[in-house]
N, C-alpha and C. Protein backbone atom coordinates (compact mmCIF):
# COMPACT_ATOMS: atom_id res chain seq x y z
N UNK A 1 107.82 96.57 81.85
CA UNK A 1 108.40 96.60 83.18
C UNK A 1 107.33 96.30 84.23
N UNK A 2 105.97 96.88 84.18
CA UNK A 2 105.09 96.46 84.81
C UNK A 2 104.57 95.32 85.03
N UNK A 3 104.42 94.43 84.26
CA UNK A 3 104.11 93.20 83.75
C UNK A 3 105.19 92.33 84.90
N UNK A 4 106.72 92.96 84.30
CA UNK A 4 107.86 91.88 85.43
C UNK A 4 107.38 92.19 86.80
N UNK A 5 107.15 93.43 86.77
CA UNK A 5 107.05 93.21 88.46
C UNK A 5 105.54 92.59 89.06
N UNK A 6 105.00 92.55 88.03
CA UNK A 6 103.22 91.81 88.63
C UNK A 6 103.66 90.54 88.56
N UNK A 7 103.88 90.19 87.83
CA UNK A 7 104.62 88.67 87.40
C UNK A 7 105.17 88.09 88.81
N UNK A 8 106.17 88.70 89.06
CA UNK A 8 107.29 88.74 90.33
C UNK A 8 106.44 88.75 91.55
N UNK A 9 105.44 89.46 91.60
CA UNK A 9 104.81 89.84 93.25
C UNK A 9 104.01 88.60 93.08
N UNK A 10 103.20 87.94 92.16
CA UNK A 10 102.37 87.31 91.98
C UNK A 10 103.02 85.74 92.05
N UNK A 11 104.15 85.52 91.63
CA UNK A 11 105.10 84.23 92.22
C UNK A 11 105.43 84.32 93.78
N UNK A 12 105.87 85.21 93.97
CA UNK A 12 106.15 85.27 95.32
C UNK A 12 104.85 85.08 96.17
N UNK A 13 103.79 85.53 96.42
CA UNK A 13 102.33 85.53 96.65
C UNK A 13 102.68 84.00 96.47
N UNK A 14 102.30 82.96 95.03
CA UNK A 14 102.01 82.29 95.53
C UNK A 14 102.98 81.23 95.60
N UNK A 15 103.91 81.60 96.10
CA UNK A 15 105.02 80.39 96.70
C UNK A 15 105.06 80.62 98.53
N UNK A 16 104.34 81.77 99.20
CA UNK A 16 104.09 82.17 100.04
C UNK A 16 102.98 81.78 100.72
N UNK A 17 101.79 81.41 99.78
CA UNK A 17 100.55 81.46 100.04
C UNK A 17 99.94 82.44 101.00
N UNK A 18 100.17 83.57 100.29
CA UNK A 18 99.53 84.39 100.68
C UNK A 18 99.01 85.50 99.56
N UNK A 19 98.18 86.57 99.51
CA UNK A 19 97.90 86.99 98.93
C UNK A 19 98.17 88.19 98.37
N UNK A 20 97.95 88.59 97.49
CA UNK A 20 98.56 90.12 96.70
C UNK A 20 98.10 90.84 97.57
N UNK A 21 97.06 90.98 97.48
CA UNK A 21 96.16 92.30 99.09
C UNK A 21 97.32 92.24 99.75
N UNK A 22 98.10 91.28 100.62
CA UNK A 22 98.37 90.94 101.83
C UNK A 22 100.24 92.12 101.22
N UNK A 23 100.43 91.37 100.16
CA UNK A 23 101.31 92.19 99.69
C UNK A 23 101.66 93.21 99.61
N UNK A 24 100.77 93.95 99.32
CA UNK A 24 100.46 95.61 98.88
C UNK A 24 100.71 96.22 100.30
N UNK A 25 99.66 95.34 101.37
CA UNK A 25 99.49 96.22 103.02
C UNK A 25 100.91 96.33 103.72
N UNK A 26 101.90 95.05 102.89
CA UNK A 26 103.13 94.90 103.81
C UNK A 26 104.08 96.13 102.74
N UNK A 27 103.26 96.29 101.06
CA UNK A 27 104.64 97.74 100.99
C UNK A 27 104.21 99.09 101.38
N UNK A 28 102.88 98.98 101.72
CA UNK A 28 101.87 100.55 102.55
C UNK A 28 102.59 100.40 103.95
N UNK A 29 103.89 99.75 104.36
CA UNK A 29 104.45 100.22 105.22
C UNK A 29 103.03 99.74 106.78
N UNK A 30 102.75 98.76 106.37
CA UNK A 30 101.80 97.76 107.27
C UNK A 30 102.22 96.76 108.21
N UNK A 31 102.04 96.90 109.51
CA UNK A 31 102.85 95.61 110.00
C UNK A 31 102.07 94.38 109.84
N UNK A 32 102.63 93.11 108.94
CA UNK A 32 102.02 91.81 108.72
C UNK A 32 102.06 91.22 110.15
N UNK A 33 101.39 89.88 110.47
CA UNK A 33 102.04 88.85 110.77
C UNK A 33 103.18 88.33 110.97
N UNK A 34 103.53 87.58 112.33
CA UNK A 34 104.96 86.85 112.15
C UNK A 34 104.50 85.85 111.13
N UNK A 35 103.44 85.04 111.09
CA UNK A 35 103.15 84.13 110.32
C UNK A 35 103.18 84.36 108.76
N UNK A 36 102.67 85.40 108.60
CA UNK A 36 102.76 86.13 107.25
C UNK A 36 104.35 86.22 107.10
N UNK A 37 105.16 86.96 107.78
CA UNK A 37 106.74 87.23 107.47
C UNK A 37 107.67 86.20 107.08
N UNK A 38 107.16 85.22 108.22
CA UNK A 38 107.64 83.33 107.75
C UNK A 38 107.47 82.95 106.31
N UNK A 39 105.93 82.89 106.55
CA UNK A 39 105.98 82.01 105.10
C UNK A 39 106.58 82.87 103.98
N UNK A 40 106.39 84.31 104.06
CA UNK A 40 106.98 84.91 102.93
C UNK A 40 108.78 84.96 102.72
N UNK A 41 109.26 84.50 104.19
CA UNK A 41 110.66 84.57 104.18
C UNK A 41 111.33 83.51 103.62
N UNK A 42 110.61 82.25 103.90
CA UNK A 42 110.55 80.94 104.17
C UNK A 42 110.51 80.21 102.37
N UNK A 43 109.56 81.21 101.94
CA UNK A 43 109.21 80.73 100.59
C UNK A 43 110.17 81.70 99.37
N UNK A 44 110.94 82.89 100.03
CA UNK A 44 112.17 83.35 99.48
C UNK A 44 113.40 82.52 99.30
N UNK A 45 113.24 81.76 100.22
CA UNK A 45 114.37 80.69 100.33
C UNK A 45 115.70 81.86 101.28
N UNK A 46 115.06 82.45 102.33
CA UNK A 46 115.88 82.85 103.27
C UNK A 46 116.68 82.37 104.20
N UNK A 47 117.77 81.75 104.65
CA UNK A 47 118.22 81.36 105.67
C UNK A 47 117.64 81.76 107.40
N UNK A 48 118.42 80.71 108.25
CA UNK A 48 117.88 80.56 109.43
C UNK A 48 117.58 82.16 109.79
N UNK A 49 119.17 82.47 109.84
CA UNK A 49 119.51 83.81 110.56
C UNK A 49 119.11 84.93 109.29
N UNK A 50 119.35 85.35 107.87
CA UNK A 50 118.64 86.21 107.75
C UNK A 50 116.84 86.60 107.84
N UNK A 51 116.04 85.57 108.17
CA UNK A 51 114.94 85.31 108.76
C UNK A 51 114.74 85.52 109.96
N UNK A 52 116.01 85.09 110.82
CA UNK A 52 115.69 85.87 112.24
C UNK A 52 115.87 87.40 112.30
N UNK A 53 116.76 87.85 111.28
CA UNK A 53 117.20 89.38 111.17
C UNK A 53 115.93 90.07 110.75
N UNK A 54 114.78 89.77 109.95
CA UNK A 54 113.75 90.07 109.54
C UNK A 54 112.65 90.10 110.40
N UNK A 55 112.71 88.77 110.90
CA UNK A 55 111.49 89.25 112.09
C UNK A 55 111.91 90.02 113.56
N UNK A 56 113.26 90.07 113.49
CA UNK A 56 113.83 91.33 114.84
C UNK A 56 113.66 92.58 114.11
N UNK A 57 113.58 92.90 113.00
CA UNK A 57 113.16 94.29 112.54
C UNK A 57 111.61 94.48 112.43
N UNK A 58 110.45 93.98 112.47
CA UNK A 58 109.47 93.64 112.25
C UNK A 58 109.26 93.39 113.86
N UNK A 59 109.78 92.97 114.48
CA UNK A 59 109.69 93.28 116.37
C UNK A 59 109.03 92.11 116.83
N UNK A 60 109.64 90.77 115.45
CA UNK A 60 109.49 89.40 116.58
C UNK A 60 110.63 88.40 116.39
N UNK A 61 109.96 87.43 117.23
CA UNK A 61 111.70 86.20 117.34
C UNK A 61 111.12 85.12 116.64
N UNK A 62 111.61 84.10 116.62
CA UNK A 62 111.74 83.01 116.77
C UNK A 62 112.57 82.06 117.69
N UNK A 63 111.49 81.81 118.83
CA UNK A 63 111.32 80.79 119.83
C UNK A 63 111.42 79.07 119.61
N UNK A 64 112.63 78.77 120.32
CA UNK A 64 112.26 77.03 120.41
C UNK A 64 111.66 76.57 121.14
N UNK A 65 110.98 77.67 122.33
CA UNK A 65 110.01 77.50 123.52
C UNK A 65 108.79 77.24 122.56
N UNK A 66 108.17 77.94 121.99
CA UNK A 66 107.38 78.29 121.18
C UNK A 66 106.75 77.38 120.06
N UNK A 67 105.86 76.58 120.12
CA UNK A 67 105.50 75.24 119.26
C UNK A 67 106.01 75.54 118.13
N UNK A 68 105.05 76.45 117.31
CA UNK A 68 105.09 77.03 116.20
C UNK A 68 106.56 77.05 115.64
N UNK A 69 107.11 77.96 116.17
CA UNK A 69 108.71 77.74 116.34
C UNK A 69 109.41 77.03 115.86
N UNK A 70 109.17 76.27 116.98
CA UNK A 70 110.11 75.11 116.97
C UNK A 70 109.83 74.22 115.65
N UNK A 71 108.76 74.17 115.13
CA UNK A 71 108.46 73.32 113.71
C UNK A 71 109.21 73.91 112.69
N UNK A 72 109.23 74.95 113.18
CA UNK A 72 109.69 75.95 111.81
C UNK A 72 111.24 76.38 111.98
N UNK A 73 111.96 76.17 113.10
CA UNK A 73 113.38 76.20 113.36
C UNK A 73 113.72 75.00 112.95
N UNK A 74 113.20 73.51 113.03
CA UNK A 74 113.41 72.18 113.04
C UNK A 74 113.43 72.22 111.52
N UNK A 75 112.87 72.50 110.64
CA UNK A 75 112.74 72.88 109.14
C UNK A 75 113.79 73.32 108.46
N UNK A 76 114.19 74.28 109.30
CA UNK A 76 115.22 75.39 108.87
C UNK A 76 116.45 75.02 109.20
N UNK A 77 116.79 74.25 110.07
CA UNK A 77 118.30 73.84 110.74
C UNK A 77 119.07 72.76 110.13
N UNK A 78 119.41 72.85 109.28
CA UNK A 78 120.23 71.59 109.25
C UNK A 78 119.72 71.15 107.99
N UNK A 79 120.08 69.73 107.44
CA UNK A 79 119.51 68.98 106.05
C UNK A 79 118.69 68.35 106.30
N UNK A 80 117.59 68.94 106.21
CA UNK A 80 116.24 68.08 106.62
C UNK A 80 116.11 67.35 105.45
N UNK A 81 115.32 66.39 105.12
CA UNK A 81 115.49 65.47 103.97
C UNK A 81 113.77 65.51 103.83
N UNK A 82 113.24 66.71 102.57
CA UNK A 82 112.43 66.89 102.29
C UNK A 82 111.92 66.52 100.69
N UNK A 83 110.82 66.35 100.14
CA UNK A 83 111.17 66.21 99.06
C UNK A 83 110.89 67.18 98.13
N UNK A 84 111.89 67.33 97.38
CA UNK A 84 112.23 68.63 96.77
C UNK A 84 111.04 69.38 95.50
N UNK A 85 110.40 68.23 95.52
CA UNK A 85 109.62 68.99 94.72
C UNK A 85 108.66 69.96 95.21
N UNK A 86 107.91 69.72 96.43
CA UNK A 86 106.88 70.26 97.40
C UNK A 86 107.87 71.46 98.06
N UNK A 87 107.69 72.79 97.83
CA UNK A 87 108.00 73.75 99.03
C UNK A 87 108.09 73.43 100.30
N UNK A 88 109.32 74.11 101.18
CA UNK A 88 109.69 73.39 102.52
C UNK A 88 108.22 74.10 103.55
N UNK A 89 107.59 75.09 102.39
CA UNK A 89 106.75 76.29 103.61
C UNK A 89 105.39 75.05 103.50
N UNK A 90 105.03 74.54 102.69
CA UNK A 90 104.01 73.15 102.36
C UNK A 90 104.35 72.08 103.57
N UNK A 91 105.70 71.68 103.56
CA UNK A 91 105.83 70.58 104.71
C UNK A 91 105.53 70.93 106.10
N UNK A 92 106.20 72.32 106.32
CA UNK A 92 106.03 72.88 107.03
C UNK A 92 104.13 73.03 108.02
N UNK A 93 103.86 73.80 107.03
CA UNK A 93 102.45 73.50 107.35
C UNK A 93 101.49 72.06 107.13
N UNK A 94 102.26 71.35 107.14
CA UNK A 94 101.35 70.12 107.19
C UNK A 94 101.83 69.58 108.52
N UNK A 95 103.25 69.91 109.08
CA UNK A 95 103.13 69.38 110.14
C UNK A 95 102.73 70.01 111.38
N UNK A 96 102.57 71.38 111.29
CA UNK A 96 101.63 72.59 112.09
C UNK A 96 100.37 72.05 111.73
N UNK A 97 99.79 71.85 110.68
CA UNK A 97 98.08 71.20 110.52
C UNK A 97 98.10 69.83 111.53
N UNK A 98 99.28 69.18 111.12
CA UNK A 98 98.99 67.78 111.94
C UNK A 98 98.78 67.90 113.67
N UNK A 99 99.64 69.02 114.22
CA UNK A 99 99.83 69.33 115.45
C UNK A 99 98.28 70.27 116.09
N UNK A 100 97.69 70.76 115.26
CA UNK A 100 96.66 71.74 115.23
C UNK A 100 96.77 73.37 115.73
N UNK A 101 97.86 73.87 115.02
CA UNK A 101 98.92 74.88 115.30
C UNK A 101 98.49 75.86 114.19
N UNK A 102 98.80 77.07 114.24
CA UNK A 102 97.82 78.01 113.34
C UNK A 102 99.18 77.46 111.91
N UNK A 103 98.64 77.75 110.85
CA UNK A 103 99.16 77.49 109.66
C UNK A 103 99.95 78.96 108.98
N UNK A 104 101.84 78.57 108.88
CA UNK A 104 102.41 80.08 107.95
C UNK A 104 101.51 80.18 106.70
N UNK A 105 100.91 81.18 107.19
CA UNK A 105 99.97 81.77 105.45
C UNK A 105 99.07 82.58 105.66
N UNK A 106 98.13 83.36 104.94
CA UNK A 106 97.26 84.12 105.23
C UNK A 106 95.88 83.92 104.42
N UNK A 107 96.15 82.84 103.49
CA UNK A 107 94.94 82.41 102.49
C UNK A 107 95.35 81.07 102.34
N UNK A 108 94.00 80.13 102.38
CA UNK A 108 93.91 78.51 102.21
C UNK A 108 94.04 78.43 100.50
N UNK A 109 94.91 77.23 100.06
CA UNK A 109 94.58 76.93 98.96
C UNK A 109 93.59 76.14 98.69
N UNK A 110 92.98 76.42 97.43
CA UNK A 110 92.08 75.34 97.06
C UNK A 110 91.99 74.31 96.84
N UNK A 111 91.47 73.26 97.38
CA UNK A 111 92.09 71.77 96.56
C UNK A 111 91.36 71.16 95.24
């Protein structure tokens, strides 16, 4: 049983790109990052609105005022035509890298 759930935290981690540490602090009842909450919501494969329901409990929004935002609402809305093999939280941050916008994640991957 232990094993499934290391297994489990450790996919999620890294379909999130973020890290187990980062994991642990958010079940010690830690407040993360909106950025952290994204990519981890984002890489659940959460919808628009239960993602907005998550970061209004966590005591933030998502803004179309808001650069960041708006990349990441534009992502989320509609049939974006991505390619399916690459995670949408990957496209995502490449076009926040392209813009020079902080990146959803809390650890760089290696290349």
């Amino acid at each position: 049983m232990l094993n499934g759930r290391r297994g489990r935290c450790k996919s999620i981690c890294d379909a999130a790109n973020v890290s187990e540490r980062m994991l642990q602090y958010i079940k010690n009842y830690r407040q993360p990052s909106k950025e952290t909450l994204l990519a981890i919501a984002i890489s659940l494969g959460l919808e628009i609105d239960e993602i907005q329901h998550l970061l209004k409990k966590a005591g933030y929004a998502l803004s179309a005022s808001l650069p960041n935002d708006a990349v990441v609402c534009w992502f989320l809305s509609g049939d974006r035509k991505v390619d399916g093999t690459v995670p949408v939280l990957f496209h995502i941050n490449e076009v926040l890298d392209e813009l020079k916008l902080p990146l959803l994640m809390t650890r760089l991957k290696s290349s």
